[in-house]
Protein backbone atom coordinates (compact mmCIF):
# COMPACT_ATOMS: atom_id res chain seq x y z
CA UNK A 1 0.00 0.00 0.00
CA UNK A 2 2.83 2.37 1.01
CA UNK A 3 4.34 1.69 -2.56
CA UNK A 4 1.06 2.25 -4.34
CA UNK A 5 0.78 5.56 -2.37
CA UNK A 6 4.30 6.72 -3.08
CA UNK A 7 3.31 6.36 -6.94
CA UNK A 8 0.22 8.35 -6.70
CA UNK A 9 2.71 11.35 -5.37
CA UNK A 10 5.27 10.74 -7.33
CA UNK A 11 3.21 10.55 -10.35
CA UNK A 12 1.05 13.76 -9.02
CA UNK A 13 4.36 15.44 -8.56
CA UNK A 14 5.31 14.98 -12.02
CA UNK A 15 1.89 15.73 -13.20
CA UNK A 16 2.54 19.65 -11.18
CA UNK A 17 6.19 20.12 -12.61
CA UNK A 18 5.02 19.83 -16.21
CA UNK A 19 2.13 21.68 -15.70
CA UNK A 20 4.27 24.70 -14.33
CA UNK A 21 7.05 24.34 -17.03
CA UNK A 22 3.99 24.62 -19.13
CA UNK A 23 2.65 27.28 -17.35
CA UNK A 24 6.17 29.36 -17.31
CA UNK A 25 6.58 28.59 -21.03
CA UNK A 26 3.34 30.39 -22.10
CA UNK A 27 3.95 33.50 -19.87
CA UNK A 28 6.96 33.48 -21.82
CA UNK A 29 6.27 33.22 -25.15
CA UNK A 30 3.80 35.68 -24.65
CA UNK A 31 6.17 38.27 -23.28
CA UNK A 32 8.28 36.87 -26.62
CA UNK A 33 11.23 35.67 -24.49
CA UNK A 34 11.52 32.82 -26.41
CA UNK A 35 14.40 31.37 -25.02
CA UNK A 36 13.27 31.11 -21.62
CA UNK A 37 9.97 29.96 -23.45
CA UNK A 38 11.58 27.01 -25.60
CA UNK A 39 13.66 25.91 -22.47
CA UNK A 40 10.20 25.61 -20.66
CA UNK A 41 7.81 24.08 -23.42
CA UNK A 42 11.03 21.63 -24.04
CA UNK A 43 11.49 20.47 -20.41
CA UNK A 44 7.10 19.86 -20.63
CA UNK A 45 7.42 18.50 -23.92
CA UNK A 46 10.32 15.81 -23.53
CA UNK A 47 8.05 14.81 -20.19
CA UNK A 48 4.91 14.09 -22.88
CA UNK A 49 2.81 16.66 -22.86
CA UNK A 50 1.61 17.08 -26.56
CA UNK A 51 0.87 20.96 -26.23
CA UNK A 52 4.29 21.82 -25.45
CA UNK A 53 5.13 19.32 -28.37
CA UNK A 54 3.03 21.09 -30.74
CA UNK A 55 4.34 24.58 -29.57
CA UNK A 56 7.81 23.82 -29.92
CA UNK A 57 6.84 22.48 -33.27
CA UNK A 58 5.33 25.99 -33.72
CA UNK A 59 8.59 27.77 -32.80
CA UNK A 60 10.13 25.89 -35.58
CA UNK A 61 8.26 26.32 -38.11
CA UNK A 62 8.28 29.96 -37.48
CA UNK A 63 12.18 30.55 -36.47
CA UNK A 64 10.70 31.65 -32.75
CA UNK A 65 13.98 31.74 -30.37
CA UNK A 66 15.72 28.80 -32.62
CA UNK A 67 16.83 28.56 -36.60
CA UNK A 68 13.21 27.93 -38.87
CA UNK A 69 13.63 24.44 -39.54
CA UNK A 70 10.53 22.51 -41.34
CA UNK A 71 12.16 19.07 -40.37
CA UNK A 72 12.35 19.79 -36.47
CA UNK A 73 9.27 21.45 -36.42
CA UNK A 74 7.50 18.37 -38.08
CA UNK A 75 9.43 16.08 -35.66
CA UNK A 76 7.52 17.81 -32.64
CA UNK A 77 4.28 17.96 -34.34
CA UNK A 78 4.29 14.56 -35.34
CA UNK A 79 4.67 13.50 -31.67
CA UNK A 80 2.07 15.38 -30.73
CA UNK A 81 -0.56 14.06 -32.92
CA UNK A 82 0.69 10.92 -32.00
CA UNK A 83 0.15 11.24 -28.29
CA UNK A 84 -3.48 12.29 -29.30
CA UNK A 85 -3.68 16.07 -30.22
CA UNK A 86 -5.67 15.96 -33.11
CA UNK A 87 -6.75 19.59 -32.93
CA UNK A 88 -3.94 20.62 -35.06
CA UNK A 89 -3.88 18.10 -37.73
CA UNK A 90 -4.58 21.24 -40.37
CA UNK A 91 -1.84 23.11 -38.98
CA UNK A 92 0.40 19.34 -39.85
CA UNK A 93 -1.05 19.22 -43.45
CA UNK A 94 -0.02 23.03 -44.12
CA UNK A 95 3.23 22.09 -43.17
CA UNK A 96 3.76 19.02 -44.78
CA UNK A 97 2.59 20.33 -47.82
CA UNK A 98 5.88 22.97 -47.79
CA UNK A 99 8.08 20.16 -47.14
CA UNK A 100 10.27 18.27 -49.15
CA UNK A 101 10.02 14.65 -49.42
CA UNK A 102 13.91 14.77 -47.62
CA UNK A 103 12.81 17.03 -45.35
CA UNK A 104 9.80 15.20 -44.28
CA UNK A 105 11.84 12.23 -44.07
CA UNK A 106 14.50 13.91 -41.71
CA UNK A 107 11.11 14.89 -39.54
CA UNK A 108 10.55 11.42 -39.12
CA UNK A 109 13.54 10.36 -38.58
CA UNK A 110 14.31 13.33 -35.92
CA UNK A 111 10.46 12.17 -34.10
CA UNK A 112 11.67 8.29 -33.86
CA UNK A 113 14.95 9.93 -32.47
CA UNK A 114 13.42 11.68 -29.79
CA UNK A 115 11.01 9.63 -28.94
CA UNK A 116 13.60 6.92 -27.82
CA UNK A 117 15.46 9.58 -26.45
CA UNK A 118 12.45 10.51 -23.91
CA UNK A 119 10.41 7.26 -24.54
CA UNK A 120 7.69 8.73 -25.98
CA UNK A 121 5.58 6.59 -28.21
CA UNK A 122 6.62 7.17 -32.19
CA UNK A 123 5.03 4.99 -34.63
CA UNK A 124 6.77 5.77 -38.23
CA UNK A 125 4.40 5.51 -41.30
CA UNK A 126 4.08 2.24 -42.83
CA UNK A 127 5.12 3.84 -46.25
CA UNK A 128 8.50 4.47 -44.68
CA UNK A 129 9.97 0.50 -44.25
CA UNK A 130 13.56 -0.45 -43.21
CA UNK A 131 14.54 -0.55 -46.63
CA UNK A 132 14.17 3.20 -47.55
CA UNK A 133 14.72 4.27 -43.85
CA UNK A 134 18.22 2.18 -44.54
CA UNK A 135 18.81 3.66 -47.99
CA UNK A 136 18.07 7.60 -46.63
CA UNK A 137 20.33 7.22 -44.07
CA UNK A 138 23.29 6.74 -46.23
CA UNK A 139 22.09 9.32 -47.79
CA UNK A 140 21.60 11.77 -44.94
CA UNK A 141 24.94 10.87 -43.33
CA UNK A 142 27.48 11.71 -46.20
């Protein structure tokens, strides 16, 4: 029972940190100090919570406090629908749609990546199989 308890804290206690990183990371992106604001969302995000995902995705895409970078930006937004934000699919087809098929395969790649990183659940498309995931690599890496 103790250990059961203990859980229940420590997972409540987790629950509060990310909510406040959250929490800071809005106030700051608002006030556009988006450093302090990626730092925050990042720390949320890497602890699964899809918004920050999304809104680091955001920054990205729109050069916010980091270098614009379609394939990052993907990468976050990706996990984010995949955790179950589906509010923003739209926003994910606009992108995708500016994308080129390298980039879009070096968002994938970068999602899979962090989401073993963080073990956050990444499923890659089945149009993407160990073949061509083998062959871009080579690619990628010279």
């Amino acid at each position: 029972m103790k250990k059961v308890s203990l859980l229940v804290c420590l997972g409540l206690l987790w629950c509060d940190l990310s909510l406040a990183d959250f929490d800071r990371a809005m106030a700051a992106y608002r006030a556009r100090d988006y450093q302090s604001a990626y730092e925050q969302f990042y720390a949320a995000a890497v602890n699964g919570n899809e918004t920050a995902q999304f809104n680091l995705g955001v920054m990205y895409y729109r050069g916010e406090g980091v270098e614009k970078d379609l394939s990052a930006a993907f990468a976050w937004i990706e996990l984010s629908t995949q955790r179950g934000n589906k509010e923003n699919l739209s926003g994910q087809e606009v992108l995708v749609i500016q994308m080129s098929p390298d980039e879009l395969l070096a968002g994938h790649l970068l999602a899979a990546e962090l989401a073993g990183e963080f073990e956050l659940y990444y499923k890659m498309p089945d149009y993407l199989d160990q073949q061509t995931m083998d062959t871009e690599l080579v690619v990628l890496d010279q």
